[in-house]
Protein backbone atom coordinates (compact mmCIF):
# COMPACT_ATOMS: atom_id res chain seq x y z
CA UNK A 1 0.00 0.00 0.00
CA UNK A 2 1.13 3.52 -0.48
CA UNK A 3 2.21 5.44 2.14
CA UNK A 4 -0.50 8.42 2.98
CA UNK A 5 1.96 11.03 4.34
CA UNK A 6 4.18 9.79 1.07
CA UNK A 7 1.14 10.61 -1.02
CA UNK A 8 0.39 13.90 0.71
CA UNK A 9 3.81 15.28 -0.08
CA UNK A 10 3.94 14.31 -3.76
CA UNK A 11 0.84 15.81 -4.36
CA UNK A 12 0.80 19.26 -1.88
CA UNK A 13 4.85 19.79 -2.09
CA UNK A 14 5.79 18.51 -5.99
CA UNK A 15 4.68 19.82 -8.72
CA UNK A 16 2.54 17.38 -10.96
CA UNK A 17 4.15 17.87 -14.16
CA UNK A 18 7.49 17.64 -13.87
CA UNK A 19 8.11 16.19 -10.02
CA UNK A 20 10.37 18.95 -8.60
CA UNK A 21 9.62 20.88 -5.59
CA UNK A 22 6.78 23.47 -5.81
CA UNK A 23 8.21 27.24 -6.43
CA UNK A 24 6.68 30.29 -7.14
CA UNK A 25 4.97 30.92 -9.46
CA UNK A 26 2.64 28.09 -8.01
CA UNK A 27 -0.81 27.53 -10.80
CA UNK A 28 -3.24 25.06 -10.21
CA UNK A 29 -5.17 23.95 -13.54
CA UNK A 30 -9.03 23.39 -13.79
CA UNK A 31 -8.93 20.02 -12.07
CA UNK A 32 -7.18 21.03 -8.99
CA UNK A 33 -3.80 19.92 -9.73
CA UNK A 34 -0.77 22.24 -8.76
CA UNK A 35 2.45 22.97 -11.48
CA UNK A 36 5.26 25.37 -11.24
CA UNK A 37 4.26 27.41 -13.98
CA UNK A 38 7.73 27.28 -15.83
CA UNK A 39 6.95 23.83 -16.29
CA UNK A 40 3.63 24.12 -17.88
CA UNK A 41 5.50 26.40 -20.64
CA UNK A 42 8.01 24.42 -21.45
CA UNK A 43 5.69 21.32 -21.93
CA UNK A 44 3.23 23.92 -24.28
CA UNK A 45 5.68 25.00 -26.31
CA UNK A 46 7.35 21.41 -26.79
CA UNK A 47 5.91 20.62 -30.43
CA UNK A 48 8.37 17.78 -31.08
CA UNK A 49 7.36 14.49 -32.23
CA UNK A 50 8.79 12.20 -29.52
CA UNK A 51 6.95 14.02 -27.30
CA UNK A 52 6.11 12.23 -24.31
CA UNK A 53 2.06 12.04 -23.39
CA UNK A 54 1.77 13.39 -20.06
CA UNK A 55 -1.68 12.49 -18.45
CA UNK A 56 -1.54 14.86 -15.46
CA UNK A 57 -1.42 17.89 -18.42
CA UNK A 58 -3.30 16.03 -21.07
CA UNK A 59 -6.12 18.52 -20.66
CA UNK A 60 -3.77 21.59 -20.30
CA UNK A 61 -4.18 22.86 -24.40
CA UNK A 62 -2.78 26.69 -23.65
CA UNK A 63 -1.67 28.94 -20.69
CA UNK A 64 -5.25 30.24 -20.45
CA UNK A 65 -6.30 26.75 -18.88
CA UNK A 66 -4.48 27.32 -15.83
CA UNK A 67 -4.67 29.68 -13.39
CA UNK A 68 -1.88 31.35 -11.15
CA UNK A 69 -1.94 30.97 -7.21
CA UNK A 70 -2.36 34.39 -5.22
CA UNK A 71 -0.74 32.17 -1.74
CA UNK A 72 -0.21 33.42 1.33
CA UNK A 73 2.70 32.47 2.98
CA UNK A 74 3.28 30.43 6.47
CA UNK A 75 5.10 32.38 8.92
CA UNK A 76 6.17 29.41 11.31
CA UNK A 77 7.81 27.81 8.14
CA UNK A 78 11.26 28.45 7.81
CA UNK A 79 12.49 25.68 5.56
CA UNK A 80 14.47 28.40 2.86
CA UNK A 81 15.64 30.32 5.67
CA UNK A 82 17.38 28.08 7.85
CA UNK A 83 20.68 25.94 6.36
CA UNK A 84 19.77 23.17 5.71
CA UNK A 85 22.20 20.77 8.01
CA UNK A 86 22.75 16.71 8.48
CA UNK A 87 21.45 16.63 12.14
CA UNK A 88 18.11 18.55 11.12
CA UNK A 89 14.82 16.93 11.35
CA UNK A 90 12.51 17.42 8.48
CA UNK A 91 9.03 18.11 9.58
CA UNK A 92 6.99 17.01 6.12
CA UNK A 93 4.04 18.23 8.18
CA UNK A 94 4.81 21.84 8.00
CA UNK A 95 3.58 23.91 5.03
CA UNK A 96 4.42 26.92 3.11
CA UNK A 97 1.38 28.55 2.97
CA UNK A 98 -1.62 28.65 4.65
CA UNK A 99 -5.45 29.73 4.42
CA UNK A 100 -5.51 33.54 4.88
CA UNK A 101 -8.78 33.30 7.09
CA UNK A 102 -8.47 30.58 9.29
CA UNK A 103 -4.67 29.94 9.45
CA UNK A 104 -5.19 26.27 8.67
CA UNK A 105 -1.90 24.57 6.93
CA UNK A 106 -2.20 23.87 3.08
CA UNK A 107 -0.32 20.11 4.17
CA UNK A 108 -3.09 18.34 2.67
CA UNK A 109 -5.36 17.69 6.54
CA UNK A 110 -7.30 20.00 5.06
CA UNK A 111 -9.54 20.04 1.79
CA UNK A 112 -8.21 23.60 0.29
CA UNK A 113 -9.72 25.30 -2.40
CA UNK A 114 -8.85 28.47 -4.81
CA UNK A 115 -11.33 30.92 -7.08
CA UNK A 116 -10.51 30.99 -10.72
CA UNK A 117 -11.46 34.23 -11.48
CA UNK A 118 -8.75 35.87 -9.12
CA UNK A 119 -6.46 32.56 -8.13
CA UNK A 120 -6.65 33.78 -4.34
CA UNK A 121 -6.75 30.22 -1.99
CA UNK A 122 -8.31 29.71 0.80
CA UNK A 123 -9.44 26.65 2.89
CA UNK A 124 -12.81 25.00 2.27
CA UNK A 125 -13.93 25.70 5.89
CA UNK A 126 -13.61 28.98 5.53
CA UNK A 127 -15.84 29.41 2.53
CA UNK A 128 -18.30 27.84 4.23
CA UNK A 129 -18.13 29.64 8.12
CA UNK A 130 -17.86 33.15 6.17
CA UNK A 131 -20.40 32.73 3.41
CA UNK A 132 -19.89 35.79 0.71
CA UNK A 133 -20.67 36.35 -2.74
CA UNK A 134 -16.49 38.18 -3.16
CA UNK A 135 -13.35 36.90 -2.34
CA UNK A 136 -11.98 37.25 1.59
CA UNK A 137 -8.94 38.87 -0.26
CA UNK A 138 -9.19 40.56 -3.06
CA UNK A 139 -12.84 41.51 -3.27
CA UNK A 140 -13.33 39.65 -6.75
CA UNK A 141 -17.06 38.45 -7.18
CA UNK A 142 -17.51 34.72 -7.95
CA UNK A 143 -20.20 32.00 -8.41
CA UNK A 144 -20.06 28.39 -7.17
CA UNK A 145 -18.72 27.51 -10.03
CA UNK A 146 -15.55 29.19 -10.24
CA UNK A 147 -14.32 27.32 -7.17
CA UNK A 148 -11.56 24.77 -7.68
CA UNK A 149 -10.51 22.01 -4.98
CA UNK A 150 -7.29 21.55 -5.04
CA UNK A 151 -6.13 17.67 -4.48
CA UNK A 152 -9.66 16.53 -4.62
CA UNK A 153 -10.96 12.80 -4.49
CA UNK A 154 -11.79 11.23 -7.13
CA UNK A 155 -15.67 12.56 -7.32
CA UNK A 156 -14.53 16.19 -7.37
CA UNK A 157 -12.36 15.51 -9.90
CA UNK A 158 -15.45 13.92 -12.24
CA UNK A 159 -17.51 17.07 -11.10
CA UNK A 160 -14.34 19.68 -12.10
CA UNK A 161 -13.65 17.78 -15.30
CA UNK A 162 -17.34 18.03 -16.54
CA UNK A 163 -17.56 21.84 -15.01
CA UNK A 164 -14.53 21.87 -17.66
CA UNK A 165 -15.74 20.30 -20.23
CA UNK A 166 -19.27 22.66 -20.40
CA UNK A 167 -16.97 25.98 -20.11
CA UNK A 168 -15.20 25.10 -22.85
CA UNK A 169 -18.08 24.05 -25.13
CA UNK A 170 -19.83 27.20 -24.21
CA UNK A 171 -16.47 29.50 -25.12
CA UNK A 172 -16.48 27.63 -28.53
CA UNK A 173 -20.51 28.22 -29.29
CA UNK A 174 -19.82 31.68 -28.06
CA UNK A 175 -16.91 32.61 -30.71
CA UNK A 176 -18.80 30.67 -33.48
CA UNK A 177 -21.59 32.99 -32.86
CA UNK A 178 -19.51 36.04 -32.94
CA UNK A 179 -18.06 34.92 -35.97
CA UNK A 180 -21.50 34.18 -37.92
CA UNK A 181 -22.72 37.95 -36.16
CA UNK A 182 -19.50 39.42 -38.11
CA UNK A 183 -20.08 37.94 -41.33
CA UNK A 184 -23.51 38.67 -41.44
CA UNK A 185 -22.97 42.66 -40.74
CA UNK A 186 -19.88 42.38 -43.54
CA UNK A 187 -22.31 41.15 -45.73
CA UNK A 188 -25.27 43.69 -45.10
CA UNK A 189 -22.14 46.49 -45.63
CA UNK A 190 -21.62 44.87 -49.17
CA UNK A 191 -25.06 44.98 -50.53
CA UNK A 192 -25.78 48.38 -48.91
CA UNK A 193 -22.63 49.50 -50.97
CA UNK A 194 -24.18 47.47 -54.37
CA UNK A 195 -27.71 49.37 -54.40
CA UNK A 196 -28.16 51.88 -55.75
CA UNK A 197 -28.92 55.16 -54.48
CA UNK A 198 -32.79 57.18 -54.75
CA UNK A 199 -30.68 60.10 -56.68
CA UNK A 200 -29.24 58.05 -59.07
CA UNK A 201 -33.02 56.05 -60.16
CA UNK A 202 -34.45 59.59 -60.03
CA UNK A 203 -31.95 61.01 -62.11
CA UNK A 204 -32.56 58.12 -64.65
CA UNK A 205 -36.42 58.06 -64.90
CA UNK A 206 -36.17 62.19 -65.61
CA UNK A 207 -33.79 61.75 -68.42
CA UNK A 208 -36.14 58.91 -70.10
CA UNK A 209 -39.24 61.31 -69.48
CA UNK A 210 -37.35 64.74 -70.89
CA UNK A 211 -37.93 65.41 -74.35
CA UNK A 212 -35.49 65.60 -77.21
CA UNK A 213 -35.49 69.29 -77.48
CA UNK A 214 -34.42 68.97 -73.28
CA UNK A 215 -31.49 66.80 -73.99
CA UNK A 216 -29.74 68.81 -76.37
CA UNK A 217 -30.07 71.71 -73.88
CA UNK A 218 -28.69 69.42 -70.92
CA UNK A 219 -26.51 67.90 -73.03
CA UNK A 220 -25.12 71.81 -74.50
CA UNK A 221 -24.85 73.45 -71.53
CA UNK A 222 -22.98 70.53 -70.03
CA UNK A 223 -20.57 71.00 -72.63
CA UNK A 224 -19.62 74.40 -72.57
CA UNK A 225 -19.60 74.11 -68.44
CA UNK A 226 -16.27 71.30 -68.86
CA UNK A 227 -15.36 72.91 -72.40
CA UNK A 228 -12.79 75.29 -70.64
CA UNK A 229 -11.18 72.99 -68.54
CA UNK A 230 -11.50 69.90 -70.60
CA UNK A 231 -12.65 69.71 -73.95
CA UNK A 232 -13.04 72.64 -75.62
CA UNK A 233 -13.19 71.16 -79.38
CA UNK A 234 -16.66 69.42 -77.98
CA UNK A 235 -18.25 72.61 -77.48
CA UNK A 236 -17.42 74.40 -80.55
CA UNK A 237 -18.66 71.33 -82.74
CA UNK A 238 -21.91 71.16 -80.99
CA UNK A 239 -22.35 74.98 -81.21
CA UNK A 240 -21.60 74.76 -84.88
CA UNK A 241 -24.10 71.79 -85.58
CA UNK A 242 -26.67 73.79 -84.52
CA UNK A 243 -25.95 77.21 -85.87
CA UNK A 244 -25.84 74.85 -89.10
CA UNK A 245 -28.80 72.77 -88.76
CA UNK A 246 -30.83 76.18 -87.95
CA UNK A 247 -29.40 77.99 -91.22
CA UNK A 248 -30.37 75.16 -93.37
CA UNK A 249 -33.96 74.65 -91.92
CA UNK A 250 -34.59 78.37 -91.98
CA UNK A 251 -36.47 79.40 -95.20
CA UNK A 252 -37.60 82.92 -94.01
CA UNK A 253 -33.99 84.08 -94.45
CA UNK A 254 -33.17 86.65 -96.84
CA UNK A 255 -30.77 85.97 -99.72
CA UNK A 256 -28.54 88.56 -98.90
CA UNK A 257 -28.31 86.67 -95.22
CA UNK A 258 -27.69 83.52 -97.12
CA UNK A 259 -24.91 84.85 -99.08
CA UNK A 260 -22.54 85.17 -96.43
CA UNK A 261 -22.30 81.73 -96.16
CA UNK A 262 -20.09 79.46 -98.11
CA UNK A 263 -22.60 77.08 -98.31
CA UNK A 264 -24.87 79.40 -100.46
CA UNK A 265 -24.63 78.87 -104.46
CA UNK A 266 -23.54 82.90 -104.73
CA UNK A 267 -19.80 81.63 -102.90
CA UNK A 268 -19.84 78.45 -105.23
CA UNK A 269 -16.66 78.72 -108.40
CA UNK A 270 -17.31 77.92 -111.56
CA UNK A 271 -15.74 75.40 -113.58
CA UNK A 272 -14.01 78.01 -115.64
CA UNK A 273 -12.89 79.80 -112.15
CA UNK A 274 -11.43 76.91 -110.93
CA UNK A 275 -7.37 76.83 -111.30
CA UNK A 276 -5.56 74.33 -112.59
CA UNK A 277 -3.65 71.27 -111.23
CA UNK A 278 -0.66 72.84 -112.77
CA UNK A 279 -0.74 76.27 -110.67
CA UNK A 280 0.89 76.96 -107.62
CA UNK A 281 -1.68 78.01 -105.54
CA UNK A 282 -5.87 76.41 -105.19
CA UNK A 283 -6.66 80.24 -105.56
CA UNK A 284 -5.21 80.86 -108.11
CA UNK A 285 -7.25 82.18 -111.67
């Protein structure tokens, strides 16, 4: 049979990872189990392939799964203060630390406890004689839930590991929800961008209802607004279409009117007034 006192010692005084003496910083994961937090990291961040399984951090998947220990300290212990000498007895039944509130030894007599949302510890009879709704230390509001046994039998361990198991299935629905919640407001940003705006339709329904008579207008004035810092060759084209196509419709003009054009048969040369290929000049008679 095991030894209990040998028990107590490897479980309250080692740390459950990698079996050396507990040192601060002390963290406790969500099963109750206590590691010296170096420890933790350097199994984490161990990717290797021969990695060995560990079953007492099996459950451990980042830093954020454990929590640090806010202990208080034992002042009747003097173990790192003293030398250490041959003739010394070793009292294993000594602690560290101890429960803030009651002063009970954390030796493993007593059933200890710590709050995850703060990582204070205190003894499980003191949670119980001085009933509160915050921590005895730091003020830190907590539910049943968020307290840990540290060390516990075998039945708080199956009630931690199944607390454990529903906090983390809840974190996961949570972030897929936020995730669907994000995509769906991207999405409603996209289409809002696609539609178009009530200008825009309105200015395309008055353009089909205008007239033809309306658009050359629009179209004309638009012109000779960008004309001088554009295009200017646009504007003098469409001013001379029309100056031509009113000339030509005309027929209450005069013929004196009509002459000044060189579209009029008066500004028209003759066959006989017309130069020859041979001369130096077109205008030449």
């Amino acid at each position: 049979q095991v030894d209990k006192n040998a028990e107590l010692v490897a479980r309250w005084y080692y740390c459950a990872l990698s079996q050396e003496k507990l040192r601060r910083p002390i963290v406790a994961c969500e099963l109750g189990r206590l590691y010296n937090k170096d420890a933790v990291i350097e199994f984490l961040l161990d990717k290797s392939a021969d990695k060995t399984p560990m079953e007492a951090a099996s459950h451990i998947k980042s830093i954020k799964n454990v929590t640090e220990l806010n202990l208080a300290d034992n002042p009747a212990w003097s173990g790192d203060k003293e030398s250490i000498k041959g003739d010394k007895y070793d009292d294993i039944q000594s602690a560290r630390f101890i429960c803030p509130v009651v002063g009970l030894e954390m030796n493993g007599r007593h059933r200890f406890c710590f709050l995850r949302n703060c990582g204070c510890v205190f003894s499980e009879r003191a949670l119980k004689e001085i009933k509160s709704e915050v921590c005895h230390k730091c003020g830190v509001a907590f539910q049943e839930e968020d307290v840990i046994i540290l060390n516990g039998n075998k039945e708080d361990v199956e009630v931690l590991k199944k607390r454990m198991e529903d906090r983390r299935l809840k974190s996961k629905l949570e972030k897929k929800s936020k995730k669907c919640k994000s995509a769906e407001s991207a999405s409603q940003q996209d289409t809002a961008e696609d539609a178009p705006g009530p200008s825009k339709a309105k200015n395309g329904q008055d353009s089909v209802s205008s007239s033809s008579g309306e658009k050359r207008q629009i179209i004309f004035t638009k012109s000779s607004e960008d004309g001088d810092s554009s295009v200017p060759g646009k504007v003098n084209k469409a001013a001379s279409a029309t100056t031509k196509r009113s000339i030509a419709d005309s027929e209450e003009k005069s013929e004196a009117y009509k002459s000044i054009f060189t579209s009029h048969s008066s500004a028209k040369r003759s066959k006989e007034e017309c130069s020859n290929w041979i001369t130096h000049t077109a205008y030449y008679f």
